[in-house]
C-alpha atoms as a PDB file:
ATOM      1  CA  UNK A   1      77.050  20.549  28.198  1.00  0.00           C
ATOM      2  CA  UNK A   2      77.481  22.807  31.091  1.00  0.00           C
ATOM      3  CA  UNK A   3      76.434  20.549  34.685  1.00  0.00           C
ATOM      4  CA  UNK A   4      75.598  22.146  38.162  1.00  0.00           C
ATOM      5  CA  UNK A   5      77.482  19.174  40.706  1.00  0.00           C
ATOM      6  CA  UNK A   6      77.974  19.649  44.407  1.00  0.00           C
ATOM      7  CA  UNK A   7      81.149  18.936  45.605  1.00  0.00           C
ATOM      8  CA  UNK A   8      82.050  17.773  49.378  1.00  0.00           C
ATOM      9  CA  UNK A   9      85.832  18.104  50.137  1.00  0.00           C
ATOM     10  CA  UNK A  10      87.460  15.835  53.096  1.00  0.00           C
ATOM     11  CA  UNK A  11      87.721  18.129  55.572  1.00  0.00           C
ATOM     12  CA  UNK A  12      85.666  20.861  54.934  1.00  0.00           C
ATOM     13  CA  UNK A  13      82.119  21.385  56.320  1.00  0.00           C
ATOM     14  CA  UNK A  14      80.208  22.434  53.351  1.00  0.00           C
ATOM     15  CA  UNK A  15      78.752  21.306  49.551  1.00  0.00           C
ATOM     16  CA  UNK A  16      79.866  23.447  47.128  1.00  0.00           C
ATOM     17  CA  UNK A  17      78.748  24.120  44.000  1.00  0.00           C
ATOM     18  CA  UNK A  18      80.763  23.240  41.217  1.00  0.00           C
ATOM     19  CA  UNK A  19      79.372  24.163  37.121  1.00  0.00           C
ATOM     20  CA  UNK A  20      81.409  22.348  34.755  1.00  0.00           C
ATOM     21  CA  UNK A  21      81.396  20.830  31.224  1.00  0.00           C
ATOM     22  CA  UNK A  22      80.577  17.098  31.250  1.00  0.00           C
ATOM     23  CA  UNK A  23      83.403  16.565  28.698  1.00  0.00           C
ATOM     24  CA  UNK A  24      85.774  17.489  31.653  1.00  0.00           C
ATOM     25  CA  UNK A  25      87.570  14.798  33.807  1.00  0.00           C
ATOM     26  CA  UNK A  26      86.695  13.777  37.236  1.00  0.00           C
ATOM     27  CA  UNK A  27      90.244  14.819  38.359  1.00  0.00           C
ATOM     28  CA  UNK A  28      89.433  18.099  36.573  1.00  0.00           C
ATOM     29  CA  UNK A  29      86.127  18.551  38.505  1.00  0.00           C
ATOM     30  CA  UNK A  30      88.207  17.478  41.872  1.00  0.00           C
ATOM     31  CA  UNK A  31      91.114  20.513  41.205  1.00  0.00           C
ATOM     32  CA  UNK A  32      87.873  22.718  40.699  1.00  0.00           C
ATOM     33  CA  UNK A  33      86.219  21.929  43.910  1.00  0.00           C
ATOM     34  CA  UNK A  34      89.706  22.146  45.833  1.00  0.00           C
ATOM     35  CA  UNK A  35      90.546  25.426  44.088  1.00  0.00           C
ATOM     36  CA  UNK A  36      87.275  26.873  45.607  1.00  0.00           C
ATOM     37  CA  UNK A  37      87.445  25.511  49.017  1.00  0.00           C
ATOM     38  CA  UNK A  38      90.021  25.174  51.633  1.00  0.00           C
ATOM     39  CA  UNK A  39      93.578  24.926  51.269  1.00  0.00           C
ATOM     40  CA  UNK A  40      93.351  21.455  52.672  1.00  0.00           C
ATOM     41  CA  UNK A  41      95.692  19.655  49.793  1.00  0.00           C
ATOM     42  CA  UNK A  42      98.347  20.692  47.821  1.00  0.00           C
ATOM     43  CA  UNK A  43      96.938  22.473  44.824  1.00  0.00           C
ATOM     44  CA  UNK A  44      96.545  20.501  41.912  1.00  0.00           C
ATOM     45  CA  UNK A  45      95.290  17.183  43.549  1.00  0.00           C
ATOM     46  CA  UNK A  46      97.509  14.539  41.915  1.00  0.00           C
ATOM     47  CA  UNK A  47      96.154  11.634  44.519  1.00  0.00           C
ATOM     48  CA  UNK A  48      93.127  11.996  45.299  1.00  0.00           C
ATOM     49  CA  UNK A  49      90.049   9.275  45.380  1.00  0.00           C
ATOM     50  CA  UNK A  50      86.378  10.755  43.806  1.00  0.00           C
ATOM     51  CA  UNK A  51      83.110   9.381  45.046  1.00  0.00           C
ATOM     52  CA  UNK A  52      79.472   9.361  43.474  1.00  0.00           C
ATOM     53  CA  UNK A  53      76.763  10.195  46.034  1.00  0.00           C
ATOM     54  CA  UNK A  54      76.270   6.037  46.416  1.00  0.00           C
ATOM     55  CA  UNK A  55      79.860   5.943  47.405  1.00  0.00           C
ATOM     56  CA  UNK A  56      81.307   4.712  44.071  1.00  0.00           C
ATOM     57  CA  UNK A  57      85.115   5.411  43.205  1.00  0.00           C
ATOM     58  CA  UNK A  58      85.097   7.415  40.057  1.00  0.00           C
ATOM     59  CA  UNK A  59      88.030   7.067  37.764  1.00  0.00           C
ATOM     60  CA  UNK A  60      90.085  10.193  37.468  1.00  0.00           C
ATOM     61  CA  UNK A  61      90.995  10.035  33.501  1.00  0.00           C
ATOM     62  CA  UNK A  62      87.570   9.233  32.821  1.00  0.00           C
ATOM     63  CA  UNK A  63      84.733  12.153  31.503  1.00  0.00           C
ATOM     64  CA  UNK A  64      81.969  12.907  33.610  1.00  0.00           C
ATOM     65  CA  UNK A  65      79.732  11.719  31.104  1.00  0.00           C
ATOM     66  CA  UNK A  66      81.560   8.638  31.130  1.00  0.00           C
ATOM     67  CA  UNK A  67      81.467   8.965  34.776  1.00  0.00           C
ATOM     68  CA  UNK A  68      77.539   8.447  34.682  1.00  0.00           C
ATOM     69  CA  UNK A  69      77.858  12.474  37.107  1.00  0.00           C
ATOM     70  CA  UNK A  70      74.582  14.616  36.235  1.00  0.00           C
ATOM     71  CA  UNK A  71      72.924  17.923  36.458  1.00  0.00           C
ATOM     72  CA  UNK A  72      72.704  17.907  40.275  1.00  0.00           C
ATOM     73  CA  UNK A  73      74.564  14.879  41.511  1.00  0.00           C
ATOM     74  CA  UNK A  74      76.310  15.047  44.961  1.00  0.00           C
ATOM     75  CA  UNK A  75      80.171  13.979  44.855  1.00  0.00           C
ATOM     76  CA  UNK A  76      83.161  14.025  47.059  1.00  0.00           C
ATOM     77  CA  UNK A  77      86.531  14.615  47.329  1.00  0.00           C
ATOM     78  CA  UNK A  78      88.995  12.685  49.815  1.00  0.00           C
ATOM     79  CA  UNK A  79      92.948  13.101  49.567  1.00  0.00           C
ATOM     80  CA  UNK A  80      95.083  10.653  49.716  1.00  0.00           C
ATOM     81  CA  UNK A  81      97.501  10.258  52.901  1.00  0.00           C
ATOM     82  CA  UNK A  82      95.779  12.565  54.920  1.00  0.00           C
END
């Protein structure tokens, strides 16, 4: 099922928003977001940490489903090392 998400990038000063299918990963949805915003990592992210809107650390491998992301959720995007 196609999912409207907005996506906050470390660094960068804006939500985006981000439609994806929920049987996509969570590192999928975080190359997504960083394809559409600044060049602020290298390009794909291979370390990277994803956070729910209550601050949770999402695991990368996992769905978005599996994730427990819906229609509308806030998430964000920090790199690692920087």
């Amino acid at each position: 099922m196609l999912v409207h998400l907005f996506g906050h990038l470390q660094g960068d000063v804006v939500l985006r928003v981000v439609f994806i299918d929920t049987g996509r990963t969570v590192e999928a949805l975080a190359n997504q977001l960083q394809a559409w915003g600044p060049e602020l990592y290298p390009h794909p992210i291979t370390a990277a940490t994803v956070r729910n809107e209550g601050g949770m650390v999402l695991e990368l491998a996992a769905t978005l489903t599996q994730a427990g992301l819906h229609a509308g959720d806030i998430f964000s995007v920090e790199g690692v090392g920087l």
